[in-house]
PDB file of N, CA and C in Angstrom:
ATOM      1  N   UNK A   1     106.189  27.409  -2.241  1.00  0.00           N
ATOM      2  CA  UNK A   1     106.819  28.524  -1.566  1.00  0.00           C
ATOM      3  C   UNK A   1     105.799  29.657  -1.313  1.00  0.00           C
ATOM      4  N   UNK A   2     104.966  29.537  -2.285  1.00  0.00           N
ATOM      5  CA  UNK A   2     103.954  30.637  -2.252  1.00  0.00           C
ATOM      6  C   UNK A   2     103.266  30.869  -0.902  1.00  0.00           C
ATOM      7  N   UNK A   3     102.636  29.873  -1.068  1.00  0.00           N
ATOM      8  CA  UNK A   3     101.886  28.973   0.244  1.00  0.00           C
ATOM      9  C   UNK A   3     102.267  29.125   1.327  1.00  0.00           C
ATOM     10  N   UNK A   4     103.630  28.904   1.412  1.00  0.00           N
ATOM     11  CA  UNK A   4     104.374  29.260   3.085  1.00  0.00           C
ATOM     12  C   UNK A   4     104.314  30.925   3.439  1.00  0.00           C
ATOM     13  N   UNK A   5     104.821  31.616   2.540  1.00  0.00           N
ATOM     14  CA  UNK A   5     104.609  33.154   2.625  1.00  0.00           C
ATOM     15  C   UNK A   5     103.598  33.540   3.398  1.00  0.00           C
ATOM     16  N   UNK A   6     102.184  32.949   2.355  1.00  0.00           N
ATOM     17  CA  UNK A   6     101.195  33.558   2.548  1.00  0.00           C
ATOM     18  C   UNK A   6     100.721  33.298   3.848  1.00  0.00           C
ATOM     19  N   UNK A   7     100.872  32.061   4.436  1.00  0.00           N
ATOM     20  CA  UNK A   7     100.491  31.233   5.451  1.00  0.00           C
ATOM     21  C   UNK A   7     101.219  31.868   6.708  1.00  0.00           C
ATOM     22  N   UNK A   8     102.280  32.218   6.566  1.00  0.00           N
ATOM     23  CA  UNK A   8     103.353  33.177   7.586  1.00  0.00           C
ATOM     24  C   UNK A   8     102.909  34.420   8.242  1.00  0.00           C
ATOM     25  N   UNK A   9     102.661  34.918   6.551  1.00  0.00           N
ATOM     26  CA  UNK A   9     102.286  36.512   6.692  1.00  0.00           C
ATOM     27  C   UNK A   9     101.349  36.411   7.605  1.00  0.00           C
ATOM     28  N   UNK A  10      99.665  35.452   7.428  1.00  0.00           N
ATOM     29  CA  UNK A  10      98.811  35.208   7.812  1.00  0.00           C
ATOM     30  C   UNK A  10      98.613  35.395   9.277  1.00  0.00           C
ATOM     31  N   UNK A  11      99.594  34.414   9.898  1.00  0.00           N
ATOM     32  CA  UNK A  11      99.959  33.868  11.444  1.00  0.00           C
ATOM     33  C   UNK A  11     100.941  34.990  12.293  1.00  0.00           C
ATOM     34  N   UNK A  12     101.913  35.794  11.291  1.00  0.00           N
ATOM     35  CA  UNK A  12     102.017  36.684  11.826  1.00  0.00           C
ATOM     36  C   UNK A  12     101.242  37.768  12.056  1.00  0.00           C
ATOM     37  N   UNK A  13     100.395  38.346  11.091  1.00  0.00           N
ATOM     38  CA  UNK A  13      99.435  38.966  11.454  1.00  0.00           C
ATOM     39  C   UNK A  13      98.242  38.602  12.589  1.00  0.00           C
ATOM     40  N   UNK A  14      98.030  37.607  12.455  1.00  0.00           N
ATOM     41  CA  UNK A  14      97.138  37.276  13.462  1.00  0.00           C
ATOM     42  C   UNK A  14      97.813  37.216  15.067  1.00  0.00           C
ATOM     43  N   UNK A  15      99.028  37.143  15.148  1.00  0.00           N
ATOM     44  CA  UNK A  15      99.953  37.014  16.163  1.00  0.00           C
ATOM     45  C   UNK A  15      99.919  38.728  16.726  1.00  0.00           C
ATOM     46  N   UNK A  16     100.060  39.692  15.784  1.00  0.00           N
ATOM     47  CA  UNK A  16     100.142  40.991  15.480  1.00  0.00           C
ATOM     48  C   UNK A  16      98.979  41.713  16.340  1.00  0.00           C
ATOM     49  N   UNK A  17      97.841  41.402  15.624  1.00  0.00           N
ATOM     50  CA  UNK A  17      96.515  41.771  16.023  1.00  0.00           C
ATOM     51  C   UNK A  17      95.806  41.384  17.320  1.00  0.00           C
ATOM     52  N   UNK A  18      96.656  40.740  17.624  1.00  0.00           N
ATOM     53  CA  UNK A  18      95.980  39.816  19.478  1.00  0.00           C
ATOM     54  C   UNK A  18      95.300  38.528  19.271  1.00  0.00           C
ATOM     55  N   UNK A  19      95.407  38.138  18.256  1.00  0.00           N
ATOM     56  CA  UNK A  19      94.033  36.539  18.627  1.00  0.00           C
ATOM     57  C   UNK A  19      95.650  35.343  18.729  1.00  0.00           C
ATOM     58  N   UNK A  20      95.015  35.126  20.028  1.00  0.00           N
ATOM     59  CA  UNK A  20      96.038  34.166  20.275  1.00  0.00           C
ATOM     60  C   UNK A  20      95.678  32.892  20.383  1.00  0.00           C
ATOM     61  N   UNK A  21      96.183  31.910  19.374  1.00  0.00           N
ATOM     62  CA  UNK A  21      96.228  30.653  19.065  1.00  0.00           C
ATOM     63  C   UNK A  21      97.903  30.358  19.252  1.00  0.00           C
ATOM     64  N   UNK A  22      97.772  28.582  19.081  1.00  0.00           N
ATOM     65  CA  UNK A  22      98.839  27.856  18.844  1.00  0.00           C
ATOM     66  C   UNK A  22      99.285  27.824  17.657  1.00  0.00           C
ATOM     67  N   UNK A  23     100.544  28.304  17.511  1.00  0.00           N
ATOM     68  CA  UNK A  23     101.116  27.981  15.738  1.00  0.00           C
ATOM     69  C   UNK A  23     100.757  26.988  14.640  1.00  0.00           C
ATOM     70  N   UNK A  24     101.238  25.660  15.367  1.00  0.00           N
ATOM     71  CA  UNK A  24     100.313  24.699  14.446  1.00  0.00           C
ATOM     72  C   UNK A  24      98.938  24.622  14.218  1.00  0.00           C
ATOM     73  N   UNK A  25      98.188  25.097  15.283  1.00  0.00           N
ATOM     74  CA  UNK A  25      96.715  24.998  14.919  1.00  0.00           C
ATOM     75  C   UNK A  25      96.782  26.183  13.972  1.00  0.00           C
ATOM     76  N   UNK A  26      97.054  27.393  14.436  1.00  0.00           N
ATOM     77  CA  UNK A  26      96.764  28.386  13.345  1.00  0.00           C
ATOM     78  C   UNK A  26      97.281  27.947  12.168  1.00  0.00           C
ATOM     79  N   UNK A  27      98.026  27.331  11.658  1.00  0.00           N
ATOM     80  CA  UNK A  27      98.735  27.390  10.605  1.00  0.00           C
ATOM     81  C   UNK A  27      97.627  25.945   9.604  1.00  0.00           C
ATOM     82  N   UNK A  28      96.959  25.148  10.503  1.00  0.00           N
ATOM     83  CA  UNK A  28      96.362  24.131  10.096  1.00  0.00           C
ATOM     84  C   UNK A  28      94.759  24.722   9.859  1.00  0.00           C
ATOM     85  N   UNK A  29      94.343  25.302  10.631  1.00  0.00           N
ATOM     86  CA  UNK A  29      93.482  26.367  10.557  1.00  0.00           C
ATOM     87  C   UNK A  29      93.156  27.448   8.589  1.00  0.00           C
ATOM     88  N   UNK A  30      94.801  27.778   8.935  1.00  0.00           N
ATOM     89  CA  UNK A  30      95.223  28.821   7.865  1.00  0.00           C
ATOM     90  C   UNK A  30      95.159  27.775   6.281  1.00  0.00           C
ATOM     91  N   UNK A  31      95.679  26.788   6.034  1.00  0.00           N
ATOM     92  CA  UNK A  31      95.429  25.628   5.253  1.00  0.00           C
ATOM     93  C   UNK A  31      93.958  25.205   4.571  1.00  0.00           C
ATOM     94  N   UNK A  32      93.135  24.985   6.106  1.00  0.00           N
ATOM     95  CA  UNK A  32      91.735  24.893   5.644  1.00  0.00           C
ATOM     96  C   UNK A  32      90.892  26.003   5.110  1.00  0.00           C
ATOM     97  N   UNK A  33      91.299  27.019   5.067  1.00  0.00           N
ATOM     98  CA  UNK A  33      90.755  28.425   4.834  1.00  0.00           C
ATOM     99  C   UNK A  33      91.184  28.402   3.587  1.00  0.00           C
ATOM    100  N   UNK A  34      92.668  28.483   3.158  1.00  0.00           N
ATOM    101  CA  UNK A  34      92.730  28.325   1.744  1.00  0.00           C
ATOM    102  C   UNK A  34      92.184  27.380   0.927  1.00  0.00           C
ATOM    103  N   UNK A  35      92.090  26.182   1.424  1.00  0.00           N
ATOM    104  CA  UNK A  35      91.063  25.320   0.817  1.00  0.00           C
ATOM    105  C   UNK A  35      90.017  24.973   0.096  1.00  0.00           C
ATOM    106  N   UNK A  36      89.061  25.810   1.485  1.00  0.00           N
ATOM    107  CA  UNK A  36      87.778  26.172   1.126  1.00  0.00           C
ATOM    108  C   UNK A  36      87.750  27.515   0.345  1.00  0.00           C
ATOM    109  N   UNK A  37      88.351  28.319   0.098  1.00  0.00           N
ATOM    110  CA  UNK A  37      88.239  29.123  -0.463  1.00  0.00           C
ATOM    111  C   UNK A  37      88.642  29.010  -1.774  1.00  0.00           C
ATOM    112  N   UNK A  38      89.651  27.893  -1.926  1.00  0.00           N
ATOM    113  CA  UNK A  38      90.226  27.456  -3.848  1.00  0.00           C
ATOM    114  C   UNK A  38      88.658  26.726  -4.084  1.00  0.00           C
ATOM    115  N   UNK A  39      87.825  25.842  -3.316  1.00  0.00           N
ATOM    116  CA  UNK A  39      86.813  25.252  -3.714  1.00  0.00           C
ATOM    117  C   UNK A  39      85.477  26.157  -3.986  1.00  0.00           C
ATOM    118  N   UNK A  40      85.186  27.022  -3.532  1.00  0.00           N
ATOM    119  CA  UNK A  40      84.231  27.915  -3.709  1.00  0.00           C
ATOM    120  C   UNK A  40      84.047  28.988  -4.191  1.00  0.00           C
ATOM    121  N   UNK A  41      83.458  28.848  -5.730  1.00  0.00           N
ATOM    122  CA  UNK A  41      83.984  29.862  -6.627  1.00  0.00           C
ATOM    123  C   UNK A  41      82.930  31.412  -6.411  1.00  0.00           C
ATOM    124  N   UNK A  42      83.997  32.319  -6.519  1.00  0.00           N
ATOM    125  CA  UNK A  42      83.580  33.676  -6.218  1.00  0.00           C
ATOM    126  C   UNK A  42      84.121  35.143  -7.207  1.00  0.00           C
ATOM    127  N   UNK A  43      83.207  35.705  -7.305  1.00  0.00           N
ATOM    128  CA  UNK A  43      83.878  36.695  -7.905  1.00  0.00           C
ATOM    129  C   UNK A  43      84.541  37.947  -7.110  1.00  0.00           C
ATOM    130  N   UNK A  44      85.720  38.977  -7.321  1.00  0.00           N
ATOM    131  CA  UNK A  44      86.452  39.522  -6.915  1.00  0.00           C
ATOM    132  C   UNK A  44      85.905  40.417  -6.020  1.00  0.00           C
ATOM    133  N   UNK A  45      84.639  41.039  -6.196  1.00  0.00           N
ATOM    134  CA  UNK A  45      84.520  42.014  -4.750  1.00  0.00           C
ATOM    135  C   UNK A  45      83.437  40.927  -3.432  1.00  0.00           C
ATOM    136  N   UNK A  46      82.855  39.794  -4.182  1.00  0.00           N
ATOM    137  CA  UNK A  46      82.632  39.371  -3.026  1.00  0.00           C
ATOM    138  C   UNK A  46      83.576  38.279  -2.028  1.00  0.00           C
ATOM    139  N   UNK A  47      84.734  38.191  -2.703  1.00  0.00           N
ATOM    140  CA  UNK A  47      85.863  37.270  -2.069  1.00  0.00           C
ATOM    141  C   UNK A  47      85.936  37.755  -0.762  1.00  0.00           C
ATOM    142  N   UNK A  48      86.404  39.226  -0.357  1.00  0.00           N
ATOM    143  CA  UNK A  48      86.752  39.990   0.790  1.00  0.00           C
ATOM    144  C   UNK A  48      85.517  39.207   2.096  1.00  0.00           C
ATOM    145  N   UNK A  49      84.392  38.806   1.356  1.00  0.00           N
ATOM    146  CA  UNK A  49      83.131  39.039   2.233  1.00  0.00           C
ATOM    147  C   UNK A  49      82.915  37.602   2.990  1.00  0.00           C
ATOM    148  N   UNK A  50      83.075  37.072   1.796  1.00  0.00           N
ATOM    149  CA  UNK A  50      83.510  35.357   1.919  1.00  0.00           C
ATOM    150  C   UNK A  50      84.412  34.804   2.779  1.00  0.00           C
ATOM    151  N   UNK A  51      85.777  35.529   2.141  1.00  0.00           N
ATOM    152  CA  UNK A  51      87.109  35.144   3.223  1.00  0.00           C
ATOM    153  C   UNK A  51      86.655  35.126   4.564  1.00  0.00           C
ATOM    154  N   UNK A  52      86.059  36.589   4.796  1.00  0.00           N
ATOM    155  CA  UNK A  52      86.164  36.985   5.951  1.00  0.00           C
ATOM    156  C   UNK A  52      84.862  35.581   7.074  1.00  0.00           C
ATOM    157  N   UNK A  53      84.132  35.295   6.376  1.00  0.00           N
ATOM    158  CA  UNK A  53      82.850  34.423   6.977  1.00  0.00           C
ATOM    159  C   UNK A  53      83.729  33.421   7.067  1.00  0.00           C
ATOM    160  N   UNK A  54      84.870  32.881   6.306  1.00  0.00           N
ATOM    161  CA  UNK A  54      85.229  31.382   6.169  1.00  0.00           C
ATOM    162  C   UNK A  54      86.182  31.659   7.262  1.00  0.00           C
ATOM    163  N   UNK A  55      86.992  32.580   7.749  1.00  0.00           N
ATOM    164  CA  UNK A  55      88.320  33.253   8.316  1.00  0.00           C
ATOM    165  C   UNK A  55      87.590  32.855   9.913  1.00  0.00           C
ATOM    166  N   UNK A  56      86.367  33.644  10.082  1.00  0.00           N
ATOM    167  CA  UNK A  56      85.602  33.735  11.374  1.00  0.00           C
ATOM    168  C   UNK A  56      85.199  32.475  11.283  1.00  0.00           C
ATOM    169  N   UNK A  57      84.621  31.671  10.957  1.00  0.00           N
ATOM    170  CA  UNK A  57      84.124  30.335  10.765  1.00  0.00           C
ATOM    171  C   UNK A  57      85.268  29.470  12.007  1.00  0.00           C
ATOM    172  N   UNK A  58      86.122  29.270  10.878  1.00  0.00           N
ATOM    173  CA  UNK A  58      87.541  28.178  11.198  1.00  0.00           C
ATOM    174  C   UNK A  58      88.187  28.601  12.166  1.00  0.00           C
ATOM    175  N   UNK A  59      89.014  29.914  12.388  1.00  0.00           N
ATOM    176  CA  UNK A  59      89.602  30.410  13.583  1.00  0.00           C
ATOM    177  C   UNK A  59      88.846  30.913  14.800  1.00  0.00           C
ATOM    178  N   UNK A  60      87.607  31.334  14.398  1.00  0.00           N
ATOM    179  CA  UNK A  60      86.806  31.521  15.742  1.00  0.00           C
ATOM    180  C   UNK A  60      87.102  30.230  16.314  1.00  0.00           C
ATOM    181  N   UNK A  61      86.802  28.888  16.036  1.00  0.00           N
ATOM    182  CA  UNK A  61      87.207  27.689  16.921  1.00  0.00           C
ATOM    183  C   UNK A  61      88.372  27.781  17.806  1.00  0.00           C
ATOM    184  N   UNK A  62      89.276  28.534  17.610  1.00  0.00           N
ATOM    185  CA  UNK A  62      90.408  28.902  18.399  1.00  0.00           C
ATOM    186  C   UNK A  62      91.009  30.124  18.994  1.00  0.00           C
ATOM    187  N   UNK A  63      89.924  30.810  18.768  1.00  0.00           N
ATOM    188  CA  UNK A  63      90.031  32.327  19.528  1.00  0.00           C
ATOM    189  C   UNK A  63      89.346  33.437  19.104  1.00  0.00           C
ATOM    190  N   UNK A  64      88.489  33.450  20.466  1.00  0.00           N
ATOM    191  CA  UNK A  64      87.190  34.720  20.207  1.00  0.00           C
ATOM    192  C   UNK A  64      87.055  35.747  19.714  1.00  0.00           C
ATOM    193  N   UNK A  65      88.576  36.361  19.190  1.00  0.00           N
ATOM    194  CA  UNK A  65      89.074  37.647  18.682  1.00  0.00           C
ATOM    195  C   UNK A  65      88.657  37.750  16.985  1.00  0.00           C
ATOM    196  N   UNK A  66      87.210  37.891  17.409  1.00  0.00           N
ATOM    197  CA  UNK A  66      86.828  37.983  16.175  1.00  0.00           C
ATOM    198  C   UNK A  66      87.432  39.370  14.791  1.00  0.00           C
ATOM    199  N   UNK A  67      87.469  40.353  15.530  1.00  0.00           N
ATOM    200  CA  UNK A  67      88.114  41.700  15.066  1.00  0.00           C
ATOM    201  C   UNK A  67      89.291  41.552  14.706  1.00  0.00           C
ATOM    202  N   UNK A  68      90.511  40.603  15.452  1.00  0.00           N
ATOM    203  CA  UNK A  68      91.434  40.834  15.159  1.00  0.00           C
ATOM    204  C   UNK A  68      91.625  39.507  13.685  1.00  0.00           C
ATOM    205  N   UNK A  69      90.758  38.748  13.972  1.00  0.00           N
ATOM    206  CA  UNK A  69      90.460  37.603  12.862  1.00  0.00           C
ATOM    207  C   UNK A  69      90.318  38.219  10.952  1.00  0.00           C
ATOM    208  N   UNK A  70      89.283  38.862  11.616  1.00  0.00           N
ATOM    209  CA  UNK A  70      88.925  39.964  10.410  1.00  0.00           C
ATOM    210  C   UNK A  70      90.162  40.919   9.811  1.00  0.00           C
ATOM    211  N   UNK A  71      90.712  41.466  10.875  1.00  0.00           N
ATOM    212  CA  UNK A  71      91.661  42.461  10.299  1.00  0.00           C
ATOM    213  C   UNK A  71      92.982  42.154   9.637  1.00  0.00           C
ATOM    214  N   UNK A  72      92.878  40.908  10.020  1.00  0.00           N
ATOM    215  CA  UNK A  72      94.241  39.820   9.558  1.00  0.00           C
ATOM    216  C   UNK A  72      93.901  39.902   8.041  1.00  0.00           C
ATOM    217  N   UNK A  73      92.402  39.230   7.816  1.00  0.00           N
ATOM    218  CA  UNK A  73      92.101  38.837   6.610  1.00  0.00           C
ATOM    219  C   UNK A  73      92.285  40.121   6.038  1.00  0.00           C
ATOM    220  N   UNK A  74      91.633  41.352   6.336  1.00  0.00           N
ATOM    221  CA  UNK A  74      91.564  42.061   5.338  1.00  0.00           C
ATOM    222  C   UNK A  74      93.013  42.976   4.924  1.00  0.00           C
ATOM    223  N   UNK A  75      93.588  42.725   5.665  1.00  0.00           N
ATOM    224  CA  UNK A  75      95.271  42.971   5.829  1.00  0.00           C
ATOM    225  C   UNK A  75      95.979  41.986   4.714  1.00  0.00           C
ATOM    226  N   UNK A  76      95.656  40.864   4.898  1.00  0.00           N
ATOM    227  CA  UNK A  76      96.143  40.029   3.925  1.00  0.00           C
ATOM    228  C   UNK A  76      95.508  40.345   2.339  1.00  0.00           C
ATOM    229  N   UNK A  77      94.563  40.081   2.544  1.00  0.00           N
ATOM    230  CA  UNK A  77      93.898  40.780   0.933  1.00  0.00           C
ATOM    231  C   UNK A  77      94.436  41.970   0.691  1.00  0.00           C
ATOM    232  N   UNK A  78      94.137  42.708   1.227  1.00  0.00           N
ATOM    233  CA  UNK A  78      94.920  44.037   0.747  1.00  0.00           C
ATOM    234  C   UNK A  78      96.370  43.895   0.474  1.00  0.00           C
ATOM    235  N   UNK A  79      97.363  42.741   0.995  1.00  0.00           N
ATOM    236  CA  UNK A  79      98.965  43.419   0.797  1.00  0.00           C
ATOM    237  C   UNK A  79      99.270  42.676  -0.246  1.00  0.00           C
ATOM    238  N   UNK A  80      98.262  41.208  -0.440  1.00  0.00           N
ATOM    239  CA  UNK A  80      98.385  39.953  -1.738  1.00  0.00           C
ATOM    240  C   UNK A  80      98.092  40.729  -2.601  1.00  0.00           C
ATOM    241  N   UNK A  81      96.724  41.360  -2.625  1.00  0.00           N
ATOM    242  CA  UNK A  81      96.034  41.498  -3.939  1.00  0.00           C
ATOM    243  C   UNK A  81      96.201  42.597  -4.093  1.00  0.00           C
ATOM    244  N   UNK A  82      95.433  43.827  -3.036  1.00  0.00           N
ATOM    245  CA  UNK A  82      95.040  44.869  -3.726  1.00  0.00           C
ATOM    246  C   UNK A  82      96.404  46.133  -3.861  1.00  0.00           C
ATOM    247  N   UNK A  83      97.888  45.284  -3.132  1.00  0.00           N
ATOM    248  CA  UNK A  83      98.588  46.104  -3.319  1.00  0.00           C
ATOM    249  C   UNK A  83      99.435  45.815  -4.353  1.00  0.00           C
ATOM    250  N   UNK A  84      99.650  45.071  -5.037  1.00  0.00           N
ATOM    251  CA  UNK A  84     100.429  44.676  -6.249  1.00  0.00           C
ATOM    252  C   UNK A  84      99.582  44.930  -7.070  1.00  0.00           C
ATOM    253  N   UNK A  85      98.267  44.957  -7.283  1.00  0.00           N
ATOM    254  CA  UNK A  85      97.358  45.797  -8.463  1.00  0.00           C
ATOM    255  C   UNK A  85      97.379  46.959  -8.653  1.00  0.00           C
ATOM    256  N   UNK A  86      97.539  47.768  -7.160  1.00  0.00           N
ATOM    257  CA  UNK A  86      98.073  48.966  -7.793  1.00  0.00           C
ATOM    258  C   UNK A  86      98.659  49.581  -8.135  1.00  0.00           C
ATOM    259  N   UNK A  87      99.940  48.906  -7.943  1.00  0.00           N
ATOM    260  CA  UNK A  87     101.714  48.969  -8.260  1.00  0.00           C
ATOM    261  C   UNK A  87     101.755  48.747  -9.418  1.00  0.00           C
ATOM    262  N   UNK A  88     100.976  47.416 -10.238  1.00  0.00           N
ATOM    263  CA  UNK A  88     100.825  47.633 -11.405  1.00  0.00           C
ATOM    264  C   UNK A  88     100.302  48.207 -12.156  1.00  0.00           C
ATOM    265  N   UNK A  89      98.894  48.432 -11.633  1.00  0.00           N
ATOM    266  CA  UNK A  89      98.391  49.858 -12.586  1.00  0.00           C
ATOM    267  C   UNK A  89      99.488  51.147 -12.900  1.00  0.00           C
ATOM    268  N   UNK A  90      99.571  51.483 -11.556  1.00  0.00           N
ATOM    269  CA  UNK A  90     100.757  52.637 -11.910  1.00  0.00           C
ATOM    270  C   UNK A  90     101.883  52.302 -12.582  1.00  0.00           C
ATOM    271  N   UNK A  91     102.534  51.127 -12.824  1.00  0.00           N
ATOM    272  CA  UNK A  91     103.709  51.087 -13.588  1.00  0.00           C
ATOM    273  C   UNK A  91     103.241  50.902 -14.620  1.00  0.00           C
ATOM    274  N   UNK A  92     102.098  50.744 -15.281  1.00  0.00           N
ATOM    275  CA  UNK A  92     101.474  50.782 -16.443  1.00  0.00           C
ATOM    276  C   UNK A  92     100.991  52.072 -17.229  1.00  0.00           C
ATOM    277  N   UNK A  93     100.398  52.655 -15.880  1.00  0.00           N
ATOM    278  CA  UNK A  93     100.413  53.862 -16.746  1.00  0.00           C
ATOM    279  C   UNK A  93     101.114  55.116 -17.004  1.00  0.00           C
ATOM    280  N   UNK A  94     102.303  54.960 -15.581  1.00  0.00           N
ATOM    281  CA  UNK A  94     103.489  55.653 -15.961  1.00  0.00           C
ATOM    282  C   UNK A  94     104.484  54.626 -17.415  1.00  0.00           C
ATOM    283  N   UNK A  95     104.228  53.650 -17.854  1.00  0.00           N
ATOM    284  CA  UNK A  95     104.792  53.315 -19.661  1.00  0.00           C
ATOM    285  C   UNK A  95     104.292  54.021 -20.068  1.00  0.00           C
ATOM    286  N   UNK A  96     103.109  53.850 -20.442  1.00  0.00           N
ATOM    287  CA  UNK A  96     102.017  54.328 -21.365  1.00  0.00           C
ATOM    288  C   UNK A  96     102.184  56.097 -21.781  1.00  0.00           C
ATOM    289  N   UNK A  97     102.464  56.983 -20.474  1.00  0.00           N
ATOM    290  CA  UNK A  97     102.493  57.824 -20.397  1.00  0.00           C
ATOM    291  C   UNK A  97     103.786  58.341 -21.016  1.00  0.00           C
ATOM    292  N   UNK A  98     104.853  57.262 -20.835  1.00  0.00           N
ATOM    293  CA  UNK A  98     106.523  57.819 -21.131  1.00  0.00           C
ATOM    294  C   UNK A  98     106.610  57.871 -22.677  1.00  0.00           C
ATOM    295  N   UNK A  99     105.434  56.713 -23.346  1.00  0.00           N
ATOM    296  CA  UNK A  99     105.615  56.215 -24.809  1.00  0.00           C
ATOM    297  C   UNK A  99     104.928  57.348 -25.268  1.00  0.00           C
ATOM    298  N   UNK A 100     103.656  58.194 -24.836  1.00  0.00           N
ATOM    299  CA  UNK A 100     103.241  59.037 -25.543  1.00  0.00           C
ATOM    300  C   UNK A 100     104.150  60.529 -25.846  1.00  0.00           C
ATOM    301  N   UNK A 101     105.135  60.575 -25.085  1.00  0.00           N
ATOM    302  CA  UNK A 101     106.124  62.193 -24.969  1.00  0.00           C
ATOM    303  C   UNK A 101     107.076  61.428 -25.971  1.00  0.00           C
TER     304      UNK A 101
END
C-alpha cells in the first residue's frame, strides 16, 4: 500500500509540474527509481542528490522537463521524509516540555 501512495503522489506531482509522460510508463519508470535507489546504499543528506541523478537518469528517457523532474523529487522527499520528521520532532518536544511543568 505504501508503494502505491508513494508512486501516485510521485505521478501526480510530476503530472502537476508539466513533464508529460504516459501513466504507465511513468509509473514503470517510478518503480525503477525506487529500485535502484533500495539497491544503492546512501547516507541521509546525500540521498536528495542521488535521487535526484537517478530521477533525471530514468525519466529524462520520457520527458525533457528536467526541472519539473527534479521538483517532483524534491517535493516528494520533503512531504515523505522531511515533513513527518518534523512533526515529530515537535510532538516530541512539545511531551518533553509538558512533563517538565
Amino acid at each position: 500500500m505504501r508503494y502505491v501512495v508513494f508512486s501516485a503522489q510521485y505521478l501526480i506531482l510530476l503530472y502537476v509540474l508539466g513533464v508529460e509522460l504516459v501513466w504507465w510508463q511513468g509509473l514503470l519508470m517510478i518503480s525503477t527509481i525506487y529500485l535502484v535507489m533500495a539497491m544503492v546504499p546512501t547516507i541521509a543528506i546525500a540521498e536528495l542528490g542521488l535521487r535526484g541523478k537517478v530521477s533525471i537518469y530514468f525519466l529524462g528517457l520520457l520527458s525533457p522537463n528536467t526541472a519539473g523532474i527534479i521538483a517532483a523529487t524534491v517535493s516528494i522527499w520533503l512531504i515523505n521524509l522531511i515533513l513527518p520528521a518534523a512533526m515529530g520532532s515537535i510532538l516530541l518536544l512539545g511531551v518533553k516540555i509538558f512533563k517538565e511543568k
